[in-house]
N, C-alpha and C. Protein backbone atom coordinates (compact mmCIF):
# COMPACT_ATOMS: atom_id res chain seq x y z
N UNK A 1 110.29 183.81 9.68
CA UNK A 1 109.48 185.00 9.72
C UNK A 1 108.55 185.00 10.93
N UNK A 2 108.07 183.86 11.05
CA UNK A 2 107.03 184.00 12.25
C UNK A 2 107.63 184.01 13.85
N UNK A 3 108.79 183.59 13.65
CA UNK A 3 109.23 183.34 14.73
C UNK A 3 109.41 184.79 15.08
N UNK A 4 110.40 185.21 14.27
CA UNK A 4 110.47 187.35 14.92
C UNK A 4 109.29 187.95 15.50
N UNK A 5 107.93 187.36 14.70
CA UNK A 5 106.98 188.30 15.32
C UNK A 5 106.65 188.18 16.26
N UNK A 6 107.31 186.08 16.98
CA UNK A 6 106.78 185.55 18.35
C UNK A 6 107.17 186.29 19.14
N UNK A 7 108.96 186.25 18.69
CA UNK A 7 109.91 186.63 19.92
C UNK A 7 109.55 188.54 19.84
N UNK A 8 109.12 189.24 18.98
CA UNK A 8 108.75 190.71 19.02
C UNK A 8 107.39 190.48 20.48
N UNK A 9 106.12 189.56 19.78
CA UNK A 9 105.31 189.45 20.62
C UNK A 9 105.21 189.29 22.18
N UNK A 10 106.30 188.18 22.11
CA UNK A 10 106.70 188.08 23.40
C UNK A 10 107.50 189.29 24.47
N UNK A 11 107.95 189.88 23.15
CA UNK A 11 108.74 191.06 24.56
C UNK A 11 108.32 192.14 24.85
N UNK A 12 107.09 192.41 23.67
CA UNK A 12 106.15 192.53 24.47
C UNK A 12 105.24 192.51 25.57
N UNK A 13 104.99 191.45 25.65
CA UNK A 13 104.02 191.34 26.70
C UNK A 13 104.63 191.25 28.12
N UNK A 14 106.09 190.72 27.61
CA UNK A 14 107.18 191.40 29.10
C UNK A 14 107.17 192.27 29.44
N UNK A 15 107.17 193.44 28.74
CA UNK A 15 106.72 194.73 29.23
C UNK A 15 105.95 195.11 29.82
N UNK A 16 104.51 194.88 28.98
CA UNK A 16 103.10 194.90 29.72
C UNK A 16 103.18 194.38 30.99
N UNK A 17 103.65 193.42 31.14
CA UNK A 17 103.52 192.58 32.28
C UNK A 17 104.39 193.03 33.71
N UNK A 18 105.08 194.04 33.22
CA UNK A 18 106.35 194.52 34.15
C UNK A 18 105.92 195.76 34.19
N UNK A 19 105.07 196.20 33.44
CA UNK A 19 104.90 197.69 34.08
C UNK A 19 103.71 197.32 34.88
N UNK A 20 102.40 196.37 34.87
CA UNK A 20 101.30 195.94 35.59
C UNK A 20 101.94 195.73 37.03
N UNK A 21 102.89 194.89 36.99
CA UNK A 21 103.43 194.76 37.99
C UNK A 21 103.79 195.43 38.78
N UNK A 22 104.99 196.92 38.83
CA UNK A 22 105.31 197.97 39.26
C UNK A 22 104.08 198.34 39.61
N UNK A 23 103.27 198.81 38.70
CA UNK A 23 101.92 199.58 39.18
C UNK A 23 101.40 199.08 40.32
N UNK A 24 101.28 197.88 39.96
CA UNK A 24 100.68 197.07 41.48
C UNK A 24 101.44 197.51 42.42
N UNK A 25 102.74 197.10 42.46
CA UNK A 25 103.53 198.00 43.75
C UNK A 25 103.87 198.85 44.48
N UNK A 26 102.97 199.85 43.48
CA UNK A 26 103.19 201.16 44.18
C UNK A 26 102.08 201.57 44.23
N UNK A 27 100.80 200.71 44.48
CA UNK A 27 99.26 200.93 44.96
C UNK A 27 99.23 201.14 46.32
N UNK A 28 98.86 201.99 46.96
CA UNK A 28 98.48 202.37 48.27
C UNK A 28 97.67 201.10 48.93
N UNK A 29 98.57 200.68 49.99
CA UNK A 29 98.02 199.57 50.82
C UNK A 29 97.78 200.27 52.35
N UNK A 30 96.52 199.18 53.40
CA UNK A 30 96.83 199.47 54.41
C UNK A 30 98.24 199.52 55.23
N UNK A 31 97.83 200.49 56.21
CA UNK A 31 99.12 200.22 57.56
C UNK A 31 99.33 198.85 58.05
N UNK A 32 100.54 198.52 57.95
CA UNK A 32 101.22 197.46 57.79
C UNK A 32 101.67 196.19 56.50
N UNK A 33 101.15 196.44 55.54
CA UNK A 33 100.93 195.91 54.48
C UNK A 33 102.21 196.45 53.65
N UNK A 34 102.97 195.16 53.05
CA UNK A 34 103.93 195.58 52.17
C UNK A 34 103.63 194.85 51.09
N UNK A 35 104.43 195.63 49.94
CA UNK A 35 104.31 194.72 48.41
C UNK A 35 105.42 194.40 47.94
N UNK A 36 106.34 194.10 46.99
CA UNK A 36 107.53 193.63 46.70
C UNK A 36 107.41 193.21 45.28
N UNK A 37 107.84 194.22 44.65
CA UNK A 37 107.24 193.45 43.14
C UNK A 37 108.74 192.24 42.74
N UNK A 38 107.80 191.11 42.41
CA UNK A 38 108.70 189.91 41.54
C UNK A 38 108.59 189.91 40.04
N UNK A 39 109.47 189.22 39.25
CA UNK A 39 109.76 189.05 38.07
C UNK A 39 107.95 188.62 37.33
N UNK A 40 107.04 187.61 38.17
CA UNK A 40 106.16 186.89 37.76
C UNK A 40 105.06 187.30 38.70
N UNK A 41 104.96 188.37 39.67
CA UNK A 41 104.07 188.88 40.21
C UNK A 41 104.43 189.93 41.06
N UNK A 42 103.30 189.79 42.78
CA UNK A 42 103.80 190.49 43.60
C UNK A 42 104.11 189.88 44.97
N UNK A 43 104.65 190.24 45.79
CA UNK A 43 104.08 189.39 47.39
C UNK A 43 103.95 190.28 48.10
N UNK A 44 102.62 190.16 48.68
CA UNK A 44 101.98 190.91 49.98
C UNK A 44 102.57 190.27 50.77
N UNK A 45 102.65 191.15 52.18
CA UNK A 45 102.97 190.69 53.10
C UNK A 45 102.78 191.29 54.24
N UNK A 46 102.49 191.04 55.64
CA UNK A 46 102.01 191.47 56.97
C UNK A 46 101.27 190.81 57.88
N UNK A 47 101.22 191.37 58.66
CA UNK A 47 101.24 190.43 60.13
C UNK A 47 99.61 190.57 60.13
N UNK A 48 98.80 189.59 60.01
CA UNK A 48 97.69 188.65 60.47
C UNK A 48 96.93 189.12 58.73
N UNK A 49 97.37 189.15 57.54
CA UNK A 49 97.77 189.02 56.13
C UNK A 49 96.03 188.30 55.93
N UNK A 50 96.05 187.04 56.43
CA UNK A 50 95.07 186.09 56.15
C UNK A 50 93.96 186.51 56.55
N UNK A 51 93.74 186.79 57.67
CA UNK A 51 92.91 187.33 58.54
C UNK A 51 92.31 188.54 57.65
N UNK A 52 93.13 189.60 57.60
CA UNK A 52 92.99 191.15 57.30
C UNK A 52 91.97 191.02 56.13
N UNK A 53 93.02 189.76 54.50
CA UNK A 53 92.30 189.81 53.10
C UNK A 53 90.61 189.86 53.51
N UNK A 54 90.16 188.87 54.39
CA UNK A 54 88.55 189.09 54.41
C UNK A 54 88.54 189.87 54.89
N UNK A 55 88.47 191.00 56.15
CA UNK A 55 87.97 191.55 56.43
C UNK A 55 87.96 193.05 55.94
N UNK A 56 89.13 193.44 55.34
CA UNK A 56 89.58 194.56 54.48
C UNK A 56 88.82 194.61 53.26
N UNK A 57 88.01 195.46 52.56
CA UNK A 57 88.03 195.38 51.48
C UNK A 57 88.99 195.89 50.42
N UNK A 58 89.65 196.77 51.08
CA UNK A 58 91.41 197.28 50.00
C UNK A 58 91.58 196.36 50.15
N UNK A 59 91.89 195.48 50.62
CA UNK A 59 92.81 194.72 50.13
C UNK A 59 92.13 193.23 49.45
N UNK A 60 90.84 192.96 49.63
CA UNK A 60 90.18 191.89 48.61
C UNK A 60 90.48 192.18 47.49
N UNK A 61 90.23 194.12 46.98
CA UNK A 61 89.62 194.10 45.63
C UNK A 61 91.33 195.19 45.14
N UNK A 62 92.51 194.32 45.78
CA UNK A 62 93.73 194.53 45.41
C UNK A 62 94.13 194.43 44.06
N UNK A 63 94.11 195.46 43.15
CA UNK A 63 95.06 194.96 41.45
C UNK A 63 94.00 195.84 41.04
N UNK A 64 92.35 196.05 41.48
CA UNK A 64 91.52 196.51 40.78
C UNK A 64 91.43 197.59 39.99
């Protein structure tokens, strides 16, 4: 019995977790900035990426 409600629970939160995701991906980023949604998150990506996160605030307060 408990187990159904795990595996119900659980596919659940696959969901949740896959539509958070999408959403994230299709958040308006700066010029040059790409997203790529994965199974277990997202990956940003662009040229001086490291640099930009501090000085950007879109993109610090990214997911918000």
């Amino acid at each position: 019995m408990f187990e159904r409600l795990q595996q119900a629970a659980d596919r659940k939160a696959d969901r949740l977790l896959m539509r958070f995701i999408l959403r994230l991906a299709q958040s308006e980023t700066p010029k040059g900035i790409e997203i790529e949604p994965l199974d277990d998150g997202v990956r940003i990506s662009g040229r001086g990426l490291k640099r930009r996160m501090i000085d950007d605030a879109q993109l610090r307060n990214f997911g918000r």
